[in-house]
PDB file of N, CA and C in Angstrom:
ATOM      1  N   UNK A   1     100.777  98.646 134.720  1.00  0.00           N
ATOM      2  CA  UNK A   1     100.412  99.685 133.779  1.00  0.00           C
ATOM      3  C   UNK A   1     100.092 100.952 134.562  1.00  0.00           C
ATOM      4  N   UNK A   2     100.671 102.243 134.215  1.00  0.00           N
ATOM      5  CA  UNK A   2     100.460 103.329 135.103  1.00  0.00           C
ATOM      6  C   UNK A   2      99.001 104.127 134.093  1.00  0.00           C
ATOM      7  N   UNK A   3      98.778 104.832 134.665  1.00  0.00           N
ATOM      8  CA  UNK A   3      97.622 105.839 134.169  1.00  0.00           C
ATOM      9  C   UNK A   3      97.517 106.112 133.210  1.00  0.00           C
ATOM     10  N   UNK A   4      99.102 106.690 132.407  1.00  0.00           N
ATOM     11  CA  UNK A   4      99.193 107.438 131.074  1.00  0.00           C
ATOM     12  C   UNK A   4      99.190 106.265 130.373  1.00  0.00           C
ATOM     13  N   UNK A   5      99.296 104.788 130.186  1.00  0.00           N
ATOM     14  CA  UNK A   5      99.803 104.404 128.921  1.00  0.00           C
ATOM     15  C   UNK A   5      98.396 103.364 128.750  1.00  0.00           C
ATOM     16  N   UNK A   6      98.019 103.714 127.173  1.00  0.00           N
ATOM     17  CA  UNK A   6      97.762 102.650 126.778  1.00  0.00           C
ATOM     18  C   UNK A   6      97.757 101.076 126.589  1.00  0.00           C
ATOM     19  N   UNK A   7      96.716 100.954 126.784  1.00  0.00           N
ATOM     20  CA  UNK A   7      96.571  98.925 126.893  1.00  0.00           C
ATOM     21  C   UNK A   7      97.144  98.230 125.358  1.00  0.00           C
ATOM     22  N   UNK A   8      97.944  97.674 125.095  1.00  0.00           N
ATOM     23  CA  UNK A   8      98.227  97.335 123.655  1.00  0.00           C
ATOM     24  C   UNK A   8      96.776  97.536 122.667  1.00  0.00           C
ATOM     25  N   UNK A   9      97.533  97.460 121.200  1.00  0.00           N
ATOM     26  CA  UNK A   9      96.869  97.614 120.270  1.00  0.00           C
ATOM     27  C   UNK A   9      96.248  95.934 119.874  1.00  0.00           C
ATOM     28  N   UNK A  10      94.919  95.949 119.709  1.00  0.00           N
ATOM     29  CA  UNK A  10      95.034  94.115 119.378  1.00  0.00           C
ATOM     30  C   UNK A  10      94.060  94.256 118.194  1.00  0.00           C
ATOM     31  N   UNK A  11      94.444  94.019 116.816  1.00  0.00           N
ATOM     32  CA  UNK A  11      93.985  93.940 115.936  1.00  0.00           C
ATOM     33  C   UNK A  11      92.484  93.468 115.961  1.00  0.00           C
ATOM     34  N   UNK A  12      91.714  94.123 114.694  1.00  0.00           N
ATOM     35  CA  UNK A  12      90.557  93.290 114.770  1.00  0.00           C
ATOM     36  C   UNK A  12      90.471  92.147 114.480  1.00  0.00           C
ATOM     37  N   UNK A  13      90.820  91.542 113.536  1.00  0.00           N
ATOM     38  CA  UNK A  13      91.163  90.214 113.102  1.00  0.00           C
ATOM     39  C   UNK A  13      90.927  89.337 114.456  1.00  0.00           C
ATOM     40  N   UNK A  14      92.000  89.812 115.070  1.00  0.00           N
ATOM     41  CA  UNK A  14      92.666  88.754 116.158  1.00  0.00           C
ATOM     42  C   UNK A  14      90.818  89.164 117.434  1.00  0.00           C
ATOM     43  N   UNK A  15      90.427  90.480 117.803  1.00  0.00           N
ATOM     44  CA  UNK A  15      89.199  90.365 118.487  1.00  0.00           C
ATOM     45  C   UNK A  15      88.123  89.799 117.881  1.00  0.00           C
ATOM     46  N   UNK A  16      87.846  89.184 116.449  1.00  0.00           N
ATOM     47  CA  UNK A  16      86.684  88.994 115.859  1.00  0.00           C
ATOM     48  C   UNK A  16      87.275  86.806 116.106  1.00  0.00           C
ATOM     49  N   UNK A  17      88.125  86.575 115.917  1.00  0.00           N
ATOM     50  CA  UNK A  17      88.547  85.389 116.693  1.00  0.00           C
ATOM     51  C   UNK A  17      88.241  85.522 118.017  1.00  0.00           C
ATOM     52  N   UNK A  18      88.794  86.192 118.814  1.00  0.00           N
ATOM     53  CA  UNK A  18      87.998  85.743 120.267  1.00  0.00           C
ATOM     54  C   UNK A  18      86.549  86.092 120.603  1.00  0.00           C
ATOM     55  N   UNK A  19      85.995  86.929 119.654  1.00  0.00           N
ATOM     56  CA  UNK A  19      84.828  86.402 119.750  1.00  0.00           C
ATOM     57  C   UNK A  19      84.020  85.398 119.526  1.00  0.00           C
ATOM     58  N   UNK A  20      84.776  84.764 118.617  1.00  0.00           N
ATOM     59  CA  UNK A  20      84.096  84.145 117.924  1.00  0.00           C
ATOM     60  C   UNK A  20      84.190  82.654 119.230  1.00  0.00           C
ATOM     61  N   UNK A  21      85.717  82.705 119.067  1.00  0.00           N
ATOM     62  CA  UNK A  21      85.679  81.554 120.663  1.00  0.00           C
ATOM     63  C   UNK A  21      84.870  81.358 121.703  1.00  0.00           C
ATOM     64  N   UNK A  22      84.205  82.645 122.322  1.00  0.00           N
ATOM     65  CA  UNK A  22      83.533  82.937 123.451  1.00  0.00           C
ATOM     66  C   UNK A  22      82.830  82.535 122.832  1.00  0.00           C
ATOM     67  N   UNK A  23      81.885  82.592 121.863  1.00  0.00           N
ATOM     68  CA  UNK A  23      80.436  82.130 120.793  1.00  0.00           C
ATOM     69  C   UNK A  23      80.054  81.051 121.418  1.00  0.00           C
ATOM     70  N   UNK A  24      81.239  80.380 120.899  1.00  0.00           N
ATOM     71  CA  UNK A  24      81.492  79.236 120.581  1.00  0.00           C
ATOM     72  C   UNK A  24      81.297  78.434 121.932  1.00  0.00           C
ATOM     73  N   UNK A  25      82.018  78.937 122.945  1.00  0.00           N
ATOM     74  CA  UNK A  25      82.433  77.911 124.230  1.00  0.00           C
ATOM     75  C   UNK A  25      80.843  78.586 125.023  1.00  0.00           C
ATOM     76  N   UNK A  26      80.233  79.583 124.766  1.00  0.00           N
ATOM     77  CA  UNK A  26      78.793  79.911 125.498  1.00  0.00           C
ATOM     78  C   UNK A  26      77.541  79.053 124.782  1.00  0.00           C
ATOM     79  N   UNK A  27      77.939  78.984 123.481  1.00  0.00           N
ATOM     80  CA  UNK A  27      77.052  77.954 122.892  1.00  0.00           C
ATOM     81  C   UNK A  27      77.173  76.517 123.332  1.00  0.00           C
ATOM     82  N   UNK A  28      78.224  75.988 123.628  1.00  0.00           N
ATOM     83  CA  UNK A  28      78.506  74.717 124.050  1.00  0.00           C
ATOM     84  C   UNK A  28      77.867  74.315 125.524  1.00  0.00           C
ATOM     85  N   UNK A  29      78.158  74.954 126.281  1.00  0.00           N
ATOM     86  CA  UNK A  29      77.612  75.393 128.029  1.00  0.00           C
ATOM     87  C   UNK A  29      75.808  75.458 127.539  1.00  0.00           C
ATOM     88  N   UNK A  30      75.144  75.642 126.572  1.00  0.00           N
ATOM     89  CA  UNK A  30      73.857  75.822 125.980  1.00  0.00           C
ATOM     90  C   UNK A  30      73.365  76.974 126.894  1.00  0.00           C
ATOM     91  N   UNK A  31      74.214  78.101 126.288  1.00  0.00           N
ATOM     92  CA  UNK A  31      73.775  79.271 126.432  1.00  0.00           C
ATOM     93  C   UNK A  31      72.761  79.767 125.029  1.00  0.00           C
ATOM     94  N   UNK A  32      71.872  80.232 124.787  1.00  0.00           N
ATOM     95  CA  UNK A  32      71.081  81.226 123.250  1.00  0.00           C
ATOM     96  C   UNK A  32      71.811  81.987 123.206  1.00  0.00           C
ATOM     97  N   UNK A  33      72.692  82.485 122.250  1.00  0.00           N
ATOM     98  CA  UNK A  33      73.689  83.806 121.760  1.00  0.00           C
ATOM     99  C   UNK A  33      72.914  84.573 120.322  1.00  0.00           C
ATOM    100  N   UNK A  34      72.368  85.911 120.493  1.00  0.00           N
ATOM    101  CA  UNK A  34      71.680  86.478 119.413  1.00  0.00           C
ATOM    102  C   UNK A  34      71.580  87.377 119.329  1.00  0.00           C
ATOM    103  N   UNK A  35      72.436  88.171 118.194  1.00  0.00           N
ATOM    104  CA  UNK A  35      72.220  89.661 117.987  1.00  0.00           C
ATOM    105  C   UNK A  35      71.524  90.139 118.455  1.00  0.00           C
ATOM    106  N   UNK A  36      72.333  91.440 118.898  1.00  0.00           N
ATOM    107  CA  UNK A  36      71.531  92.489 119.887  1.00  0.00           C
ATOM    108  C   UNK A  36      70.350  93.238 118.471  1.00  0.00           C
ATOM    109  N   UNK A  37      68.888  93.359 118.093  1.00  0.00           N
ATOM    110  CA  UNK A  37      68.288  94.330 116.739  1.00  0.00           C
ATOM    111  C   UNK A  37      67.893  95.864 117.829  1.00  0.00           C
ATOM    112  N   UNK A  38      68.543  96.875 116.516  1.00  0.00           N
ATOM    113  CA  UNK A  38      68.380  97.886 117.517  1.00  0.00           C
ATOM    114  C   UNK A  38      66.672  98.947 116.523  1.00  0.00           C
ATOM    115  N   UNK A  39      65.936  98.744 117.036  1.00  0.00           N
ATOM    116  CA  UNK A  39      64.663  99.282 116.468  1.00  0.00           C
ATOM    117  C   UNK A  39      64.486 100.368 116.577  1.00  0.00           C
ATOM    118  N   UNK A  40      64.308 101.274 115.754  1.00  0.00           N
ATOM    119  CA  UNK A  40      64.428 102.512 115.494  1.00  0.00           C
ATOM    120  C   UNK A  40      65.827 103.422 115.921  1.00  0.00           C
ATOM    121  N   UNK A  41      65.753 104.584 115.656  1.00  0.00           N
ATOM    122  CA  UNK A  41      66.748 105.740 115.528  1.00  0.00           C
ATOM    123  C   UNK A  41      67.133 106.593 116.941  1.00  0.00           C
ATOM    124  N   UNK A  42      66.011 106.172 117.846  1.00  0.00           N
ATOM    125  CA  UNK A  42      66.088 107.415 119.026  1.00  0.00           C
ATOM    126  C   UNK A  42      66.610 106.774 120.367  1.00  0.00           C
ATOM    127  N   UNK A  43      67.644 107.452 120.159  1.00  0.00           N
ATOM    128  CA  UNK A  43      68.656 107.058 121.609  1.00  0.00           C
ATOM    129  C   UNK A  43      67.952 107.615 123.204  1.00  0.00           C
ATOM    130  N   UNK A  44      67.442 108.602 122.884  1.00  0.00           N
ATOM    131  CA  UNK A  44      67.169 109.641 123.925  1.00  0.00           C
ATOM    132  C   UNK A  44      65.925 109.695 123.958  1.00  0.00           C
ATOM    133  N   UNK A  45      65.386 110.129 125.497  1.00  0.00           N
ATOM    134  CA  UNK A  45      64.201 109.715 125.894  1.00  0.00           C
ATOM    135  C   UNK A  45      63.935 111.330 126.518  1.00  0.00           C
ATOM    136  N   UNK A  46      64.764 111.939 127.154  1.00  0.00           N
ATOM    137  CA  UNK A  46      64.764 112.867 128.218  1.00  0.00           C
ATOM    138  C   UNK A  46      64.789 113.880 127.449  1.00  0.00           C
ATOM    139  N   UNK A  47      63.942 115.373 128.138  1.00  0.00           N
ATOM    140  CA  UNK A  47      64.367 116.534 127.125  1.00  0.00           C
ATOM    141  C   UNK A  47      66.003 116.970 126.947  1.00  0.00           C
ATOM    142  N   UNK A  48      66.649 116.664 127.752  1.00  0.00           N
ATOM    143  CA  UNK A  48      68.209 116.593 128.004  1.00  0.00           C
ATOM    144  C   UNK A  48      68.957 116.086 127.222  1.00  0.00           C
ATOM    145  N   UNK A  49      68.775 115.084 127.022  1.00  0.00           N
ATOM    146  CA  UNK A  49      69.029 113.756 126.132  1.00  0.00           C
ATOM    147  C   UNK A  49      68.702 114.269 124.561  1.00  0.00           C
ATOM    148  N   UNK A  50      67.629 114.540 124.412  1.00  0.00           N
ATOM    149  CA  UNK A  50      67.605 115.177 122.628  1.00  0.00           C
ATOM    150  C   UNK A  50      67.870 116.597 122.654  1.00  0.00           C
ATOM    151  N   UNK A  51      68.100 117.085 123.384  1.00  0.00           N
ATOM    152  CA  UNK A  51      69.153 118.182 123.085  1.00  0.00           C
ATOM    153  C   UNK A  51      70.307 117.982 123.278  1.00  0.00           C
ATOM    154  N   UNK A  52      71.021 117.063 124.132  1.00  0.00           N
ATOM    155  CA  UNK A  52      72.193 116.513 123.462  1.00  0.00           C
ATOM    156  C   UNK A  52      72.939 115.997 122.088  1.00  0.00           C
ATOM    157  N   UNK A  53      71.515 115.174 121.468  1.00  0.00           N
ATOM    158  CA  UNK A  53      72.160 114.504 120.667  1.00  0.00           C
ATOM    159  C   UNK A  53      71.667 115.362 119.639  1.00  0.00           C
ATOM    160  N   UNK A  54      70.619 116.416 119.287  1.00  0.00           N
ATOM    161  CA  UNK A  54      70.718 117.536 118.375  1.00  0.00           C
ATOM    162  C   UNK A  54      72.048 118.259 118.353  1.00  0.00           C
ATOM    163  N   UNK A  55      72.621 118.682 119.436  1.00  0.00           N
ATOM    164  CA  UNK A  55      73.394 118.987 119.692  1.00  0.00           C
ATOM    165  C   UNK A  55      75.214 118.652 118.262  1.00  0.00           C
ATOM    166  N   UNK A  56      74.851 117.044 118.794  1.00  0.00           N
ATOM    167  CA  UNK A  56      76.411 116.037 118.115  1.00  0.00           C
ATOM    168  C   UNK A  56      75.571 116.070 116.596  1.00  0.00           C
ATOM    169  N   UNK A  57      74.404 115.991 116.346  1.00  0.00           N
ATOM    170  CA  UNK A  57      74.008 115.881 114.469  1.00  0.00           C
ATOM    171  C   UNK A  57      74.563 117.607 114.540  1.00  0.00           C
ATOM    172  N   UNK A  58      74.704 118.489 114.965  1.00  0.00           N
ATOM    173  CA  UNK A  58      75.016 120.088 114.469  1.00  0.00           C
ATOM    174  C   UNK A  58      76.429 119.599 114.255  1.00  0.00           C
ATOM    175  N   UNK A  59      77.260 118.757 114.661  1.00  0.00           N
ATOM    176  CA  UNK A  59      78.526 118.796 114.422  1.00  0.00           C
ATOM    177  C   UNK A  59      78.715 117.765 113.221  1.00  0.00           C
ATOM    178  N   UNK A  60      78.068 117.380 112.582  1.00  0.00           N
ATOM    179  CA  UNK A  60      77.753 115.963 111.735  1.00  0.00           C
ATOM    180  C   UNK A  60      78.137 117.156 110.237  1.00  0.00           C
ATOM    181  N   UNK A  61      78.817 115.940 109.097  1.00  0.00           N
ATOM    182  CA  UNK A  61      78.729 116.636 107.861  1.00  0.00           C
ATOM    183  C   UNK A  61      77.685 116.348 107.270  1.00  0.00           C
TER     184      UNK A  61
END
């Protein structure tokens, strides 16, 4: 694969199956597999950081 081209297109369908496989074969190995909960709204910590992301809501409809 050179630089310019895209990696094929692979449906979601077909990635929500291999996830689901990996689940599956990490659960078996008795791995705990558990949604990532994301608690609260604020990405940004740094004064940098929320003026960034003020920044992307100015471009928001």
């Amino acid at each position: 694969m050179s630089w310019y081209d895209y990696p094929p297109y692979v449906p979601v369908a077909r990635r929500r199956q291999q996830a689901a496989r990996k689940v599956a074969a990490l659960r078996k190995k008795g791995q705990n597999i558990e949604p990532v909960i994301v608690e609260g709204r604020v990405i940004a910590k740094t004064f940098w950081g929320k003026a960034w992301c003020k920044n992307l809501e100015a471009y928001s409809d």
